[in-house]
C-alpha atoms as a PDB file:
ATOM      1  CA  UNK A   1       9.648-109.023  65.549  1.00  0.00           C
ATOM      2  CA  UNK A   2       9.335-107.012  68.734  1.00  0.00           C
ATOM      3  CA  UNK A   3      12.225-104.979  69.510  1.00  0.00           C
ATOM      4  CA  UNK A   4      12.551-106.622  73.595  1.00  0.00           C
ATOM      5  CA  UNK A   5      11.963-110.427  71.559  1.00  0.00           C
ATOM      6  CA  UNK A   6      14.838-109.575  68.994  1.00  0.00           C
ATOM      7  CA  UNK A   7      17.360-108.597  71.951  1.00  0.00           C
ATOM      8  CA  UNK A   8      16.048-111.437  73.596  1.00  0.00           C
ATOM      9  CA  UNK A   9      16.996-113.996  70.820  1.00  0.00           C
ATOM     10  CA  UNK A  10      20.253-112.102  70.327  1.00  0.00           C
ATOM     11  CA  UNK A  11      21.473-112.317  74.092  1.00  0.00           C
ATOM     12  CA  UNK A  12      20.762-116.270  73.552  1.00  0.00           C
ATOM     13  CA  UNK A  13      22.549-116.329  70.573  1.00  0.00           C
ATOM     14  CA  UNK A  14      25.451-114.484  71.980  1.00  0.00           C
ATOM     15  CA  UNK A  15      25.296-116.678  75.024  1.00  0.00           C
ATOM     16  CA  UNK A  16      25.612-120.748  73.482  1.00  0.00           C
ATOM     17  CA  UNK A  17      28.022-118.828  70.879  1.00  0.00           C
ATOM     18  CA  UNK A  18      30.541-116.712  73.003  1.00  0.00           C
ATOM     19  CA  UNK A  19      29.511-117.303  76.603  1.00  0.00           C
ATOM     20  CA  UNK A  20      32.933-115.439  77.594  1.00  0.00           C
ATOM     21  CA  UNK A  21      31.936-112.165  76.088  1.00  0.00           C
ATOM     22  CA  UNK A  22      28.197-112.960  77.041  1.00  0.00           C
ATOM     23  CA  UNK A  23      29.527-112.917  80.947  1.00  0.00           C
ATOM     24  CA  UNK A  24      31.704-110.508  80.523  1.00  0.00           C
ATOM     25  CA  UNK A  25      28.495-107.924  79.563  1.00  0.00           C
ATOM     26  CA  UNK A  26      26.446-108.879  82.534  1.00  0.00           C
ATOM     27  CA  UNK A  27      28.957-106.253  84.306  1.00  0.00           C
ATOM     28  CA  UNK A  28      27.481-103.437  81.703  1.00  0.00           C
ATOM     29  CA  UNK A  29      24.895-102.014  83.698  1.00  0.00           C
ATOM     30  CA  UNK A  30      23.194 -99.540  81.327  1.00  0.00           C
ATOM     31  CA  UNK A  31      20.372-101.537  79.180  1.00  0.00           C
ATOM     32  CA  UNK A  32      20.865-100.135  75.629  1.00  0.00           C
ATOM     33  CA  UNK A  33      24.737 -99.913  76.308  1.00  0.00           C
ATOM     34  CA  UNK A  34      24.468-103.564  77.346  1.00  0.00           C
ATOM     35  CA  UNK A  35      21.963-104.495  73.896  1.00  0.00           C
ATOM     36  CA  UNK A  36      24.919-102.421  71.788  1.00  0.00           C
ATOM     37  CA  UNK A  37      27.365-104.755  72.767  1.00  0.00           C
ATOM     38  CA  UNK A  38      25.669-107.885  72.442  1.00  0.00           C
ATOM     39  CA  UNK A  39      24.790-106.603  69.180  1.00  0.00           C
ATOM     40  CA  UNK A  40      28.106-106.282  68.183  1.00  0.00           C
ATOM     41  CA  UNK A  41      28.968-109.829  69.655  1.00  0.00           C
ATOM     42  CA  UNK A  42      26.181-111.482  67.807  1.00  0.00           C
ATOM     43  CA  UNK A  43      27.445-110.376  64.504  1.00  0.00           C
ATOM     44  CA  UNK A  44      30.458-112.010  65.199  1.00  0.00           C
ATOM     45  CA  UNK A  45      29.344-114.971  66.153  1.00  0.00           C
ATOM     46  CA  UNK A  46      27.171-115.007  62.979  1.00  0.00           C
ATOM     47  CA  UNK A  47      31.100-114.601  61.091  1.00  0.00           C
ATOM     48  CA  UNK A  48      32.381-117.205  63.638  1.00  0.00           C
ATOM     49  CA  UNK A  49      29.794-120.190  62.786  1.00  0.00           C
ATOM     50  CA  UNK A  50      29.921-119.817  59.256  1.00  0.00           C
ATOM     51  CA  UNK A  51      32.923-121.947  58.910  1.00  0.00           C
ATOM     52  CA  UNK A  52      31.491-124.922  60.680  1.00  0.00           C
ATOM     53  CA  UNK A  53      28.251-124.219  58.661  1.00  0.00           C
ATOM     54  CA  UNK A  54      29.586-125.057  55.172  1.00  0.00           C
ATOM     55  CA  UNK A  55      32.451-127.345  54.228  1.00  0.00           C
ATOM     56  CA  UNK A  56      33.846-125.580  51.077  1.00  0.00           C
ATOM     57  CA  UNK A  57      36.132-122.763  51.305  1.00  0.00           C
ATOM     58  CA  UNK A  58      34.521-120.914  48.312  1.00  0.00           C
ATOM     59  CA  UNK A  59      31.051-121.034  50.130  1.00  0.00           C
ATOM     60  CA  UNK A  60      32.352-119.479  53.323  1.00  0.00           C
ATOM     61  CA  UNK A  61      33.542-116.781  51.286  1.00  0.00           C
ATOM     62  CA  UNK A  62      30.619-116.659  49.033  1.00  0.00           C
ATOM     63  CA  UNK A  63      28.660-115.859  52.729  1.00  0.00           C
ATOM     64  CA  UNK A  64      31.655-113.701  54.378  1.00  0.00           C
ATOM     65  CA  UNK A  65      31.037-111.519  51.763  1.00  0.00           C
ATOM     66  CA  UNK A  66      27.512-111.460  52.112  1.00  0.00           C
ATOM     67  CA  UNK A  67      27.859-110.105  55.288  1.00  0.00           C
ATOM     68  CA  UNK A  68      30.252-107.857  53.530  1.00  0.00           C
ATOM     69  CA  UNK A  69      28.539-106.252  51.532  1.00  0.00           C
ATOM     70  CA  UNK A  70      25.484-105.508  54.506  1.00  0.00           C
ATOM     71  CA  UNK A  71      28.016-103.271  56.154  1.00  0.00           C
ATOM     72  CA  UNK A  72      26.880-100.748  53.334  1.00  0.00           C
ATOM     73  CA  UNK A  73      23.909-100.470  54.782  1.00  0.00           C
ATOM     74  CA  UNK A  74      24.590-100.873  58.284  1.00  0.00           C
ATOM     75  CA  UNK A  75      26.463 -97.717  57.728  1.00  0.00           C
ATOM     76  CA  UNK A  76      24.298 -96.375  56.134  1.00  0.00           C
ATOM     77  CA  UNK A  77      21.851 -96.463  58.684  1.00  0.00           C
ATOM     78  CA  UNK A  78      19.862 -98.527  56.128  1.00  0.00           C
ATOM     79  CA  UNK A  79      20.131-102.214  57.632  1.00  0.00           C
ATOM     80  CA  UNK A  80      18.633-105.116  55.723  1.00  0.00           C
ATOM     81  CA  UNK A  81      15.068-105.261  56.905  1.00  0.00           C
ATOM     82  CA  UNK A  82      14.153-108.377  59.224  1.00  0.00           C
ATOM     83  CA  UNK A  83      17.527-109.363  59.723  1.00  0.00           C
ATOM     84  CA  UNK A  84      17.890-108.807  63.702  1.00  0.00           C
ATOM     85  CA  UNK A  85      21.443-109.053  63.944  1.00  0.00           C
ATOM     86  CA  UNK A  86      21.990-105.883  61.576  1.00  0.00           C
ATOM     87  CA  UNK A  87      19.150-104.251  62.444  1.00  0.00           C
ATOM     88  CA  UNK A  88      20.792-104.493  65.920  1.00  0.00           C
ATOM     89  CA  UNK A  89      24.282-103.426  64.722  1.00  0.00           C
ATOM     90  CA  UNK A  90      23.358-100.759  62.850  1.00  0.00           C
ATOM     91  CA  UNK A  91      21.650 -99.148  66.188  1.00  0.00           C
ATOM     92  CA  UNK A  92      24.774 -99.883  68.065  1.00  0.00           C
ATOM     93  CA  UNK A  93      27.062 -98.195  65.096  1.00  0.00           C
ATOM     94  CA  UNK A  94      25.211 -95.132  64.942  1.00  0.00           C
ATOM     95  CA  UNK A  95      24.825 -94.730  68.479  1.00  0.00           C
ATOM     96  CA  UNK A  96      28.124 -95.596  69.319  1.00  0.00           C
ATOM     97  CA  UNK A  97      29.815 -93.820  66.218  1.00  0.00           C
ATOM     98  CA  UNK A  98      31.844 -96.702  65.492  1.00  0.00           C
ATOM     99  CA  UNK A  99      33.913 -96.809  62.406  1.00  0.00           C
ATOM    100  CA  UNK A 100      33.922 -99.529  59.674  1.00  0.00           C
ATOM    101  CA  UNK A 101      37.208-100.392  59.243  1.00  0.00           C
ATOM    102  CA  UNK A 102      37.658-103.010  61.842  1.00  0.00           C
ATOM    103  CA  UNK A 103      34.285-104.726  60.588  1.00  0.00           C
ATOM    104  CA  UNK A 104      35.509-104.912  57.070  1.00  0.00           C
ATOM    105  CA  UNK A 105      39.144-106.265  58.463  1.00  0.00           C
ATOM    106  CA  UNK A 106      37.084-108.568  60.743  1.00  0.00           C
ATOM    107  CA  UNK A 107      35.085-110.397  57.960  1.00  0.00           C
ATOM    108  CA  UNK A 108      38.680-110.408  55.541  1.00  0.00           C
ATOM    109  CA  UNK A 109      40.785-112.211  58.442  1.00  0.00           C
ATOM    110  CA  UNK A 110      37.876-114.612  58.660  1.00  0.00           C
ATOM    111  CA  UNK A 111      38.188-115.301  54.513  1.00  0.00           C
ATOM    112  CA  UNK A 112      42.020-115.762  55.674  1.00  0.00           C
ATOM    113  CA  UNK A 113      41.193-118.246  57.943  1.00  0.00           C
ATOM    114  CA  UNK A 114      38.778-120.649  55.879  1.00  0.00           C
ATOM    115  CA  UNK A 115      41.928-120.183  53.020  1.00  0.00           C
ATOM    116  CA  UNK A 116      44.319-121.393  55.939  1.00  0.00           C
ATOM    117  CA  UNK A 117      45.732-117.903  56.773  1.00  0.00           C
ATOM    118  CA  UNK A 118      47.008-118.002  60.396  1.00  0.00           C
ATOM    119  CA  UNK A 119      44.801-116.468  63.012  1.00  0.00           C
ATOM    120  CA  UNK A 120      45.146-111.985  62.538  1.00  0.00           C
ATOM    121  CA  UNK A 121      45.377-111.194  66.276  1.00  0.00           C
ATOM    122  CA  UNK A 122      44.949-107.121  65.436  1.00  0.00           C
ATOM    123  CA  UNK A 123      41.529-108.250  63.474  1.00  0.00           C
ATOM    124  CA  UNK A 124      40.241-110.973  64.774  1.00  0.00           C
ATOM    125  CA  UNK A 125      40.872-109.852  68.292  1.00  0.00           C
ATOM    126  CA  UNK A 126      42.084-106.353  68.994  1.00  0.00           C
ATOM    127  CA  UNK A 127      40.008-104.340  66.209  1.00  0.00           C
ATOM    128  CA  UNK A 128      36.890-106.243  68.167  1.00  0.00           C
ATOM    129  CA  UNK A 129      37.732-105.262  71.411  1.00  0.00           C
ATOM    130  CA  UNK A 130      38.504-101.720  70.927  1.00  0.00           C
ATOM    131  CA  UNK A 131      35.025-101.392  69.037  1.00  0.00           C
ATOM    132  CA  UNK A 132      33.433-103.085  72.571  1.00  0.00           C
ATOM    133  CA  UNK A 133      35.057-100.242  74.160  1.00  0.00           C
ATOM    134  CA  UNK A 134      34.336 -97.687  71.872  1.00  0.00           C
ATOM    135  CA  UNK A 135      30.722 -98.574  72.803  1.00  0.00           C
ATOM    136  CA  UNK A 136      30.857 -97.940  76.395  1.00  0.00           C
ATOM    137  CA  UNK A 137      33.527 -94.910  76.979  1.00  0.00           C
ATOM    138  CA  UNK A 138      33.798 -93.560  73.304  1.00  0.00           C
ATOM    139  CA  UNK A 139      36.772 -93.110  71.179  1.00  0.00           C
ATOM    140  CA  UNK A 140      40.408 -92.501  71.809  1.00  0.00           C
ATOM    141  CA  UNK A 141      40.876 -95.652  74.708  1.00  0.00           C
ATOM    142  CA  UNK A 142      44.268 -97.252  72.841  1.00  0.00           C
ATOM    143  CA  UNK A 143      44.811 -99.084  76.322  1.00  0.00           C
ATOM    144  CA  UNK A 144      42.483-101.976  75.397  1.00  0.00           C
ATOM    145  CA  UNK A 145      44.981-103.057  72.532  1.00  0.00           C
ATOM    146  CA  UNK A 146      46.896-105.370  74.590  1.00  0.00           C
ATOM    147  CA  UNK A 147      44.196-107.061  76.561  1.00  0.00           C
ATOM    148  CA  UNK A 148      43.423-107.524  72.846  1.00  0.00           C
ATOM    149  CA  UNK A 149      46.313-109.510  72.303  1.00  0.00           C
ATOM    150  CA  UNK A 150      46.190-111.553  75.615  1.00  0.00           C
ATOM    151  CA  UNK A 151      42.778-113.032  74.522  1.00  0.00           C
ATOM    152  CA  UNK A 152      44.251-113.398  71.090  1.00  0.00           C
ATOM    153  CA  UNK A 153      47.036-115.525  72.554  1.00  0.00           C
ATOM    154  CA  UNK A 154      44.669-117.366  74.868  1.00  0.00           C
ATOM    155  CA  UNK A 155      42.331-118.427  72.345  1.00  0.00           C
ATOM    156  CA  UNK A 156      44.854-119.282  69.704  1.00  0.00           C
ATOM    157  CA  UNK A 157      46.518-121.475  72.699  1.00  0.00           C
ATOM    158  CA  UNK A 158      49.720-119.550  73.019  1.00  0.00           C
ATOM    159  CA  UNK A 159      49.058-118.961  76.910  1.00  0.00           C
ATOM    160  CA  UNK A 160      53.235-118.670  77.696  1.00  0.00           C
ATOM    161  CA  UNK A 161      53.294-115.684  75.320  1.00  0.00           C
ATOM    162  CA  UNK A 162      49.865-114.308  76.770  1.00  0.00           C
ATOM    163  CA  UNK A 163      51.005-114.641  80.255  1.00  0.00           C
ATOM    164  CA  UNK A 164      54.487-112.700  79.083  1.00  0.00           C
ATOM    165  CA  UNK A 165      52.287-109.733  77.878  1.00  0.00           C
ATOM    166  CA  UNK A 166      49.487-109.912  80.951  1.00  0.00           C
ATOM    167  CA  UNK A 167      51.762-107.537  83.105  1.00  0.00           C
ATOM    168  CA  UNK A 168      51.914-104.697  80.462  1.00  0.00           C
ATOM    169  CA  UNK A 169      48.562-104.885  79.576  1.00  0.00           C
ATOM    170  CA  UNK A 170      47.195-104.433  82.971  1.00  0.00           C
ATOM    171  CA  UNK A 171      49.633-101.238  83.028  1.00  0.00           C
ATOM    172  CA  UNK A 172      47.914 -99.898  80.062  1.00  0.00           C
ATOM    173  CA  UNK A 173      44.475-100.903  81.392  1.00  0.00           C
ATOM    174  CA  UNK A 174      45.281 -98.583  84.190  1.00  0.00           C
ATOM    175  CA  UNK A 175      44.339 -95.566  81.871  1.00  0.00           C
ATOM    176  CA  UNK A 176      41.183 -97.644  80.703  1.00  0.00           C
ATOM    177  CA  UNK A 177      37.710 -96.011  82.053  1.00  0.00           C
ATOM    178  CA  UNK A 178      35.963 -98.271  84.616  1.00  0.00           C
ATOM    179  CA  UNK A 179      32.623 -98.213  82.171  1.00  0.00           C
ATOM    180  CA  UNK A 180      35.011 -99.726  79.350  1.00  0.00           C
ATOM    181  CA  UNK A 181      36.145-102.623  81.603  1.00  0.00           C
ATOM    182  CA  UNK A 182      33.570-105.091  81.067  1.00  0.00           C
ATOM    183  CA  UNK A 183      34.681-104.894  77.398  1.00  0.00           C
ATOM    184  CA  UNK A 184      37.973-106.629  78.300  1.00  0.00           C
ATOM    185  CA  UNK A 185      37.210-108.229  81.264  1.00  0.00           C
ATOM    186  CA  UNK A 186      36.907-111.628  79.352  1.00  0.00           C
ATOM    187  CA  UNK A 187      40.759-111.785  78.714  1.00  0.00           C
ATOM    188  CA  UNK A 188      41.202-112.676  82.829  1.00  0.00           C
ATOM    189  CA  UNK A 189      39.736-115.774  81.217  1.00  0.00           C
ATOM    190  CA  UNK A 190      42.989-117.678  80.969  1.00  0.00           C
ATOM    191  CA  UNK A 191      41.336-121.240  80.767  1.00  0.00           C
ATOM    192  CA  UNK A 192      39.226-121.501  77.881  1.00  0.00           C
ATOM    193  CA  UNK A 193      37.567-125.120  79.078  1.00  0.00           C
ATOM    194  CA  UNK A 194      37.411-123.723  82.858  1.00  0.00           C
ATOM    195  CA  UNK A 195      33.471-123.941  83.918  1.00  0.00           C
ATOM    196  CA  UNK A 196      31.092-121.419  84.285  1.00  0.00           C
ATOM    197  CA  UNK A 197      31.358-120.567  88.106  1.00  0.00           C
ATOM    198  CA  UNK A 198      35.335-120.567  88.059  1.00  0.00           C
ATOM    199  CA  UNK A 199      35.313-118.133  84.930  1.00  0.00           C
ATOM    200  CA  UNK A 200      32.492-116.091  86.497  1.00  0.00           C
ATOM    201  CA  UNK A 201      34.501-115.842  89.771  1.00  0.00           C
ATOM    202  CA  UNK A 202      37.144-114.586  87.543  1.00  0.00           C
ATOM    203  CA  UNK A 203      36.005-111.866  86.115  1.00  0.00           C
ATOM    204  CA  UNK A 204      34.221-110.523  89.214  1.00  0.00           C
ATOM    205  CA  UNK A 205      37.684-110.351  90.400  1.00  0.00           C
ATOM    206  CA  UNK A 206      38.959-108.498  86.802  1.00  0.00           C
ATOM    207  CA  UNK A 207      36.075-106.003  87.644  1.00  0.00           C
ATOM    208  CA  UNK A 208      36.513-104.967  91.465  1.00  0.00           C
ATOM    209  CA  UNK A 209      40.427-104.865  90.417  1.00  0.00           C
ATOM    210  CA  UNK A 210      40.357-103.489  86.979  1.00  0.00           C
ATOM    211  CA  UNK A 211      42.836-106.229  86.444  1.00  0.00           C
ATOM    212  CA  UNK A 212      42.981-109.133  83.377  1.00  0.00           C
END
């Protein structure tokens, strides 16, 4: 598969799966910084749909760890070969220097979940968001922890406790570089059901004002 055709097929995928996030990196204007991210979005949504791919607890797990044990390669630098999504992610990781442990806490919250754990904001959500940003402005950016949370509360539908913590997190955002932003912009997004034009009014609004 050509390299343009495999980003290509992963920007769809990313799109119909997680059109927030997919919006959110139109405002990433560098191309390969822009294919990183969506790379690391599409592997999520591959850990996202397996629940509502197979009806038995014990077979999402059987696949979570699948995609478990791939992380040793994409590591590695070694991705399994024809697989876009980790051949992807594995580009993204070593370019981006990303570090595992928020993948491997990503794929056991999503065990949790099939098991009828309640939703792990810090894995689910904040561990994924600070490895967006990690992409785009490097380590050491602690501010995007909260925004984190907000779209952790917003998706779980707990929007009186994410519009409690809104205010502090735009504080913190404050110190967040503007290349980093359209990693959180997506928790401005404070109606999950809202259409298209409303949401992408929205975050061109988060991204002139740095706001969520």
């Amino acid at each position: 598969m050509g390299t343009d055709l495999g980003l290509s097929l992963l920007d769809g995928q990313v799109r119909d799966a997680d059109p927030d996030r997919w919006l959110s990196s139109r405002f990433v204007g560098e191309t390969q910084a822009r294919a990183d991210l969506i790379a690391l979005y599409a592997f999520e949504a591959e850990l996202s749909a397996i629940p509502t791919r197979v009806s038995q607890p014990m077979l999402a797990e059987m696949r979570f760890t699948w995609w478990a044990e791939q992380m040793d390669g994409v590591f590695a630098g070694t991705p399994r070969k024809g697989h876009p999504v980790l051949e992807a992610l594995a580009g993204a990781v070593a370019r981006g220097g990303l570090e595992r442990a928020p993948f491997d806490a990503l794929i056991e919250a999503q065990i949790g979940r099939v098991h009828g754990d309640p939703h792990d904001l810090e894995a689910l959500f904040v561990g994924p968001m600070q490895a967006a940003v990690h992409l785009l402005a490097g380590p050491g950016h602690e501010a995007a922890a909260l925004a984190g949370r907000v779209r952790g509360l917003v998706w779980t539908g707990r929007f009186d406790e994410a519009k409690a913590l809104r205010a502090e997190a735009n504080r913190a955002l404050k110190r967040l570089p503007s290349e980093a932003f359209p990693a959180v912009a997506h928790a401005a997004l404070t109606r999950p059901d809202a259409p298209e034009p409303v949401k992408r009014l929205r975050l061109v609004w988060a991204v002139a004002t740095g706001r969520i």
